[in-house]
PDB file of N, CA and C in Angstrom:
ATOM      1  N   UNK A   1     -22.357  19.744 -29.054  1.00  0.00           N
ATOM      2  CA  UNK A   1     -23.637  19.354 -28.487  1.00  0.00           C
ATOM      3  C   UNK A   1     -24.031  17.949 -28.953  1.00  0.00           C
ATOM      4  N   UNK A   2     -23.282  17.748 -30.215  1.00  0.00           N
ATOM      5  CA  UNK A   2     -24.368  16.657 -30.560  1.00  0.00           C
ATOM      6  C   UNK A   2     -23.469  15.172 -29.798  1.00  0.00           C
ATOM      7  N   UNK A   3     -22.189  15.506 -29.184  1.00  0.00           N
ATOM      8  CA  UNK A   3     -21.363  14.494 -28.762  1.00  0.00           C
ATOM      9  C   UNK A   3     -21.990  14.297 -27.477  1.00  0.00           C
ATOM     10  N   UNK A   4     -22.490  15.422 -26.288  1.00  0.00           N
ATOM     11  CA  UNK A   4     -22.945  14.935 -25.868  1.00  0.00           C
ATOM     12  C   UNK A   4     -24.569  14.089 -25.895  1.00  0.00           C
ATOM     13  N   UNK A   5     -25.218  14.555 -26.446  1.00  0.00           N
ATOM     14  CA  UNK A   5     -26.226  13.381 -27.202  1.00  0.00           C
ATOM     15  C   UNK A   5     -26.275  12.669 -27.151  1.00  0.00           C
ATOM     16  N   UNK A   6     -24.915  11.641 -27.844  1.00  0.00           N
ATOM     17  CA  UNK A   6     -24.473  10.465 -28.017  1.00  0.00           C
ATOM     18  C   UNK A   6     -23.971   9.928 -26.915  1.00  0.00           C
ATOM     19  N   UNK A   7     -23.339  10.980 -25.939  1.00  0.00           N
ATOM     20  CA  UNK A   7     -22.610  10.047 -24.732  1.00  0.00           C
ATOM     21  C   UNK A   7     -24.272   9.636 -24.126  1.00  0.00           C
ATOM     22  N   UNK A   8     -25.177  10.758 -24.126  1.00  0.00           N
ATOM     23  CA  UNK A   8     -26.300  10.474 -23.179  1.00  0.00           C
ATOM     24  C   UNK A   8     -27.154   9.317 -23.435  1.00  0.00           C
ATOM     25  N   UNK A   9     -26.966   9.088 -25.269  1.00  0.00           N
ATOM     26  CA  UNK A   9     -27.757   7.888 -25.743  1.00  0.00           C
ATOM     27  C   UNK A   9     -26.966   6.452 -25.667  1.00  0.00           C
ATOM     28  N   UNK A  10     -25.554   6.583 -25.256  1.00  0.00           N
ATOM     29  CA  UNK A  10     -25.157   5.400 -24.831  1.00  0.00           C
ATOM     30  C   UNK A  10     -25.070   4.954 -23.347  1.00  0.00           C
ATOM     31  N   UNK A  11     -25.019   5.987 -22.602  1.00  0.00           N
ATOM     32  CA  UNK A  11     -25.400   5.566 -21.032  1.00  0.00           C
ATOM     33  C   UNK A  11     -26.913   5.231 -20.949  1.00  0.00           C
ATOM     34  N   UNK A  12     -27.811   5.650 -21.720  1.00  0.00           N
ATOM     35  CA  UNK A  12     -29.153   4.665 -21.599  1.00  0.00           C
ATOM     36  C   UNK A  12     -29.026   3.734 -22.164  1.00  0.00           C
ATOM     37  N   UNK A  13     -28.176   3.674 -23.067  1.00  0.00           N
ATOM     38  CA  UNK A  13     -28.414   2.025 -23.672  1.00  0.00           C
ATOM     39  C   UNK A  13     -28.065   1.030 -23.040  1.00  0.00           C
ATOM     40  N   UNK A  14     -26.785   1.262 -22.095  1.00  0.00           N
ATOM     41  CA  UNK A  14     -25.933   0.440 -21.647  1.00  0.00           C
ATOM     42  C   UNK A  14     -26.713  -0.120 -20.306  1.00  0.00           C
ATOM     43  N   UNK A  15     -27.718   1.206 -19.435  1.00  0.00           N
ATOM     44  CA  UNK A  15     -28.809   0.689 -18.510  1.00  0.00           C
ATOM     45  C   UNK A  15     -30.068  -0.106 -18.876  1.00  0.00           C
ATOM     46  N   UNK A  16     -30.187   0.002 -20.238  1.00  0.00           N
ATOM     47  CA  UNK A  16     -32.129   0.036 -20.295  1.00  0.00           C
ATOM     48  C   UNK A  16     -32.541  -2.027 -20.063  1.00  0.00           C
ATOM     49  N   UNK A  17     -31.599  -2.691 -20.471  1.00  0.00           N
ATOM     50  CA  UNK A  17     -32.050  -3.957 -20.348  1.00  0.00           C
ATOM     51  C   UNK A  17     -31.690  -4.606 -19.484  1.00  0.00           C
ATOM     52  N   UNK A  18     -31.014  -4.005 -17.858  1.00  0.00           N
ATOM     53  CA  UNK A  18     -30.233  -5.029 -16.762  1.00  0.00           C
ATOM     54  C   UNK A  18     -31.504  -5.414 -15.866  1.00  0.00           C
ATOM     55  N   UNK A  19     -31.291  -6.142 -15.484  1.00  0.00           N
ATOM     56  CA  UNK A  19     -32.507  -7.232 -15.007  1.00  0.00           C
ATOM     57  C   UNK A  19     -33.052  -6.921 -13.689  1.00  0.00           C
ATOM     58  N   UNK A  20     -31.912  -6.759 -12.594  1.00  0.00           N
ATOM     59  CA  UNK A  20     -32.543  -6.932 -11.513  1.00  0.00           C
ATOM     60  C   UNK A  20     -32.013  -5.336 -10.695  1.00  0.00           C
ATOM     61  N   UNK A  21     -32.787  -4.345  -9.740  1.00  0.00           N
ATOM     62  CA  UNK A  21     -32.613  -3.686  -9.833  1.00  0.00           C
ATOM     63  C   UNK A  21     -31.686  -3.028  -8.871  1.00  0.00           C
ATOM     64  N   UNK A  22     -31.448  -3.891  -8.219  1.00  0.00           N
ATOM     65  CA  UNK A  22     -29.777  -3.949  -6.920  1.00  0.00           C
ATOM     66  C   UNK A  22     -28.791  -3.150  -8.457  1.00  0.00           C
ATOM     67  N   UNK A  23     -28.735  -4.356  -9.212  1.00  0.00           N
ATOM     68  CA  UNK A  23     -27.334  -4.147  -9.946  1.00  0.00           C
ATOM     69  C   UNK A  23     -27.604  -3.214 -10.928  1.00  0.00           C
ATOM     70  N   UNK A  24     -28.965  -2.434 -11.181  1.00  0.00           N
ATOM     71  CA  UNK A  24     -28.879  -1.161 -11.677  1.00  0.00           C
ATOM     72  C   UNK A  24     -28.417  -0.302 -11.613  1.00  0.00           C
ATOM     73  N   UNK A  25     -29.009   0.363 -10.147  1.00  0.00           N
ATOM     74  CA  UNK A  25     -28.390   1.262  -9.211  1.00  0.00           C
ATOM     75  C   UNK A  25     -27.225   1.069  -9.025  1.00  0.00           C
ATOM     76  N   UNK A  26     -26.482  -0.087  -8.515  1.00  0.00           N
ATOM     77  CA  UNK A  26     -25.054  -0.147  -8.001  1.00  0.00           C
ATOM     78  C   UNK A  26     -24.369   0.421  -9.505  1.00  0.00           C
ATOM     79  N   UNK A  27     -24.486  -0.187 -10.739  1.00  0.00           N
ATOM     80  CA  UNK A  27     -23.517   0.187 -11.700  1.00  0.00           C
ATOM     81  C   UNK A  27     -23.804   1.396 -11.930  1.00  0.00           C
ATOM     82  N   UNK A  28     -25.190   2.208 -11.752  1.00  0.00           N
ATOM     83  CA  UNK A  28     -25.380   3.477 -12.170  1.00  0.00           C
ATOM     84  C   UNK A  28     -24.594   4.341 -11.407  1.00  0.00           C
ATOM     85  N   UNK A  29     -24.321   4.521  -9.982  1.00  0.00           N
ATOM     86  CA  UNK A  29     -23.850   4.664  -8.851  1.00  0.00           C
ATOM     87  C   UNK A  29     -22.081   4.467  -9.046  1.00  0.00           C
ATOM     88  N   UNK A  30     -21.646   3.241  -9.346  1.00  0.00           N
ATOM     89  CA  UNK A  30     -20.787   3.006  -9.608  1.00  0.00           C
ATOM     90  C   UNK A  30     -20.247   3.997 -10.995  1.00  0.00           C
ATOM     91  N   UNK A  31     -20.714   3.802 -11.563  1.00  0.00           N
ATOM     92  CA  UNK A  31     -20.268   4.720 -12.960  1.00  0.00           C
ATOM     93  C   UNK A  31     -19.943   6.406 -13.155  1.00  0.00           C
ATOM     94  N   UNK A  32     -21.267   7.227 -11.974  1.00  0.00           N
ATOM     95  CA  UNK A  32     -20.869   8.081 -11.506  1.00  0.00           C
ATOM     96  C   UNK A  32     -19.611   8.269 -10.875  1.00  0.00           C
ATOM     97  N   UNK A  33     -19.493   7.589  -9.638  1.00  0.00           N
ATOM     98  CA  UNK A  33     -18.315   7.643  -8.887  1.00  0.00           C
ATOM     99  C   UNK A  33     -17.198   7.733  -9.842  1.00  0.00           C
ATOM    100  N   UNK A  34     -16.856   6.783 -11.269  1.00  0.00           N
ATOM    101  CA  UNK A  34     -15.652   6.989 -11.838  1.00  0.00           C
ATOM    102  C   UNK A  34     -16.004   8.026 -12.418  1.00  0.00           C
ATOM    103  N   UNK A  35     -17.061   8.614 -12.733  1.00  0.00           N
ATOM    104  CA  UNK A  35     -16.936  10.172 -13.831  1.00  0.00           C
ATOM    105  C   UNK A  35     -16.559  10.852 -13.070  1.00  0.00           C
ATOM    106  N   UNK A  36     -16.432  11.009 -11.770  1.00  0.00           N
ATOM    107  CA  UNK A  36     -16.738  11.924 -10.955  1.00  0.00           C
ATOM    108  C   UNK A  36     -14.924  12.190 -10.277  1.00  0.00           C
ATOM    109  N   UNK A  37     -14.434  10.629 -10.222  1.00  0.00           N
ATOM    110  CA  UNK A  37     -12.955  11.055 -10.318  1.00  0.00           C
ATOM    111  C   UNK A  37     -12.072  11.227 -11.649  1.00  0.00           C
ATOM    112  N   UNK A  38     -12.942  10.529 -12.415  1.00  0.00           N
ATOM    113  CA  UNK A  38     -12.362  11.258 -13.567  1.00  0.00           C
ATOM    114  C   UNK A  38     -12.061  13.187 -13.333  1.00  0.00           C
ATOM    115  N   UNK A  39     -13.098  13.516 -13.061  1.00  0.00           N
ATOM    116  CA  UNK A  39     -13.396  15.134 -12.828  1.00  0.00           C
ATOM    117  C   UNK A  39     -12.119  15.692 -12.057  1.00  0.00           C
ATOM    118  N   UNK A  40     -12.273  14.594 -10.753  1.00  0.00           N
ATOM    119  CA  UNK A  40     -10.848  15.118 -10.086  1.00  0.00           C
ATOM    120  C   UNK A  40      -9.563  15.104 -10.621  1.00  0.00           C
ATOM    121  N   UNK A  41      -9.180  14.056 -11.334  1.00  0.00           N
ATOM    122  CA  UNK A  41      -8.023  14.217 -12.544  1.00  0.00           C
ATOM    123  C   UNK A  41      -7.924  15.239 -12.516  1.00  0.00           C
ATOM    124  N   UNK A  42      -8.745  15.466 -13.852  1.00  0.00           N
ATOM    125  CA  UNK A  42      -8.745  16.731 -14.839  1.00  0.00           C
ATOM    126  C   UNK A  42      -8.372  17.800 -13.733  1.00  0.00           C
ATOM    127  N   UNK A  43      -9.528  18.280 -12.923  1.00  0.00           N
ATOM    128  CA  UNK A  43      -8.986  19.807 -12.115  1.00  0.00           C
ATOM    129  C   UNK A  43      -7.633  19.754 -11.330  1.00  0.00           C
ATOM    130  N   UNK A  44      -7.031  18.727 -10.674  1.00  0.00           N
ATOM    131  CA  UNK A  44      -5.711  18.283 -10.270  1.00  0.00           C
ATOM    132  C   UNK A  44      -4.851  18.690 -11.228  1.00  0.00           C
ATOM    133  N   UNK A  45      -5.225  18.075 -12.294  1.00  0.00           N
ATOM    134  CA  UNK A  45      -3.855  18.410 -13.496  1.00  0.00           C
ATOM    135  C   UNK A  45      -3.822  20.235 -14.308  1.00  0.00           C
ATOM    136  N   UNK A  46      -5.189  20.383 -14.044  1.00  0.00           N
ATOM    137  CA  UNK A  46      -5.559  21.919 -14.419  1.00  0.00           C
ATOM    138  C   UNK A  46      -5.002  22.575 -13.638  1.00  0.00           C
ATOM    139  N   UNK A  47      -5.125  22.451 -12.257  1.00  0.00           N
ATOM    140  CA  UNK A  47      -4.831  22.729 -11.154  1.00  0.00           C
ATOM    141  C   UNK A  47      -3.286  23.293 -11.233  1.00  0.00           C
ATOM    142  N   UNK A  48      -2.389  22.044 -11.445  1.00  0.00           N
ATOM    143  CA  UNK A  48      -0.701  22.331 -11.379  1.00  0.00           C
ATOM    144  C   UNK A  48      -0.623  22.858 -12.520  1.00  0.00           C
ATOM    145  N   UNK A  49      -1.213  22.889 -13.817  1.00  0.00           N
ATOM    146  CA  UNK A  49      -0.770  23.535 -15.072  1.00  0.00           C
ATOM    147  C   UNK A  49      -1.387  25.026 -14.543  1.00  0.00           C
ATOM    148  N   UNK A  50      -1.967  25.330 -14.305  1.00  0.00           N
ATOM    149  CA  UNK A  50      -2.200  26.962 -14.244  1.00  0.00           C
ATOM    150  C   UNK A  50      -1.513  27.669 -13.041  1.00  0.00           C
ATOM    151  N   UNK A  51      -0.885  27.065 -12.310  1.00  0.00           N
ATOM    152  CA  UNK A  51       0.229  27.230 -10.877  1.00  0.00           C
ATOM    153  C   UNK A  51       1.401  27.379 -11.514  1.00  0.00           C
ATOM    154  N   UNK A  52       1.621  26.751 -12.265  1.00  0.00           N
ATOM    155  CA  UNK A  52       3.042  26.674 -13.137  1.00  0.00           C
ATOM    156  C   UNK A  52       4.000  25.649 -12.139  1.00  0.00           C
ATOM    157  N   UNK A  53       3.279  24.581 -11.973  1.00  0.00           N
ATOM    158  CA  UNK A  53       4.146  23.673 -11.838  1.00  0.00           C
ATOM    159  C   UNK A  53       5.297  22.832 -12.431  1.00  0.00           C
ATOM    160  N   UNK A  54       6.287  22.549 -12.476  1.00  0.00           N
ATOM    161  CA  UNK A  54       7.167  21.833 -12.958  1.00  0.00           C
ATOM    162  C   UNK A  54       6.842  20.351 -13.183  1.00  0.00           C
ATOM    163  N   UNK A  55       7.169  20.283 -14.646  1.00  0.00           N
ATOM    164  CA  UNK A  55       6.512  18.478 -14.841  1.00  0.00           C
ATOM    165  C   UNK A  55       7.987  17.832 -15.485  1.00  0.00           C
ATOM    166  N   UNK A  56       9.007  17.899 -14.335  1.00  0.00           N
ATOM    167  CA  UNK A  56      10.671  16.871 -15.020  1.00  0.00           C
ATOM    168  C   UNK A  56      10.245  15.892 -15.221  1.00  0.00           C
TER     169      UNK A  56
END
């Protein structure tokens, strides 16, 4: 619990002082989008490991 905490207190930090508010949103937006394929990774690779895929 307390790791996420820390992830949550560094994604505000990394927003709280950008200036103009186009490029807020876009990086906030933007940043999702990579967590979000990050996500797809992970279940892709979960995905073939619990199928019993072959990894030669």
């Amino acid at each position: 619990m307390n790791t996420l905490l820390l992830i949550q207190e560094i994604y505000h930090e990394g927003f709280k002082n950008l200036g103009n508010l186009f490029y807020k949103n876009y990086l906030k937006a933007f940043a999702w989008f990579g967590f979000s394929m990050y996500g797809v990774v992970i279940y892709a690779f979960l995905f073939r490991l619990s199928t019993g895929f072959v990894f030669d």
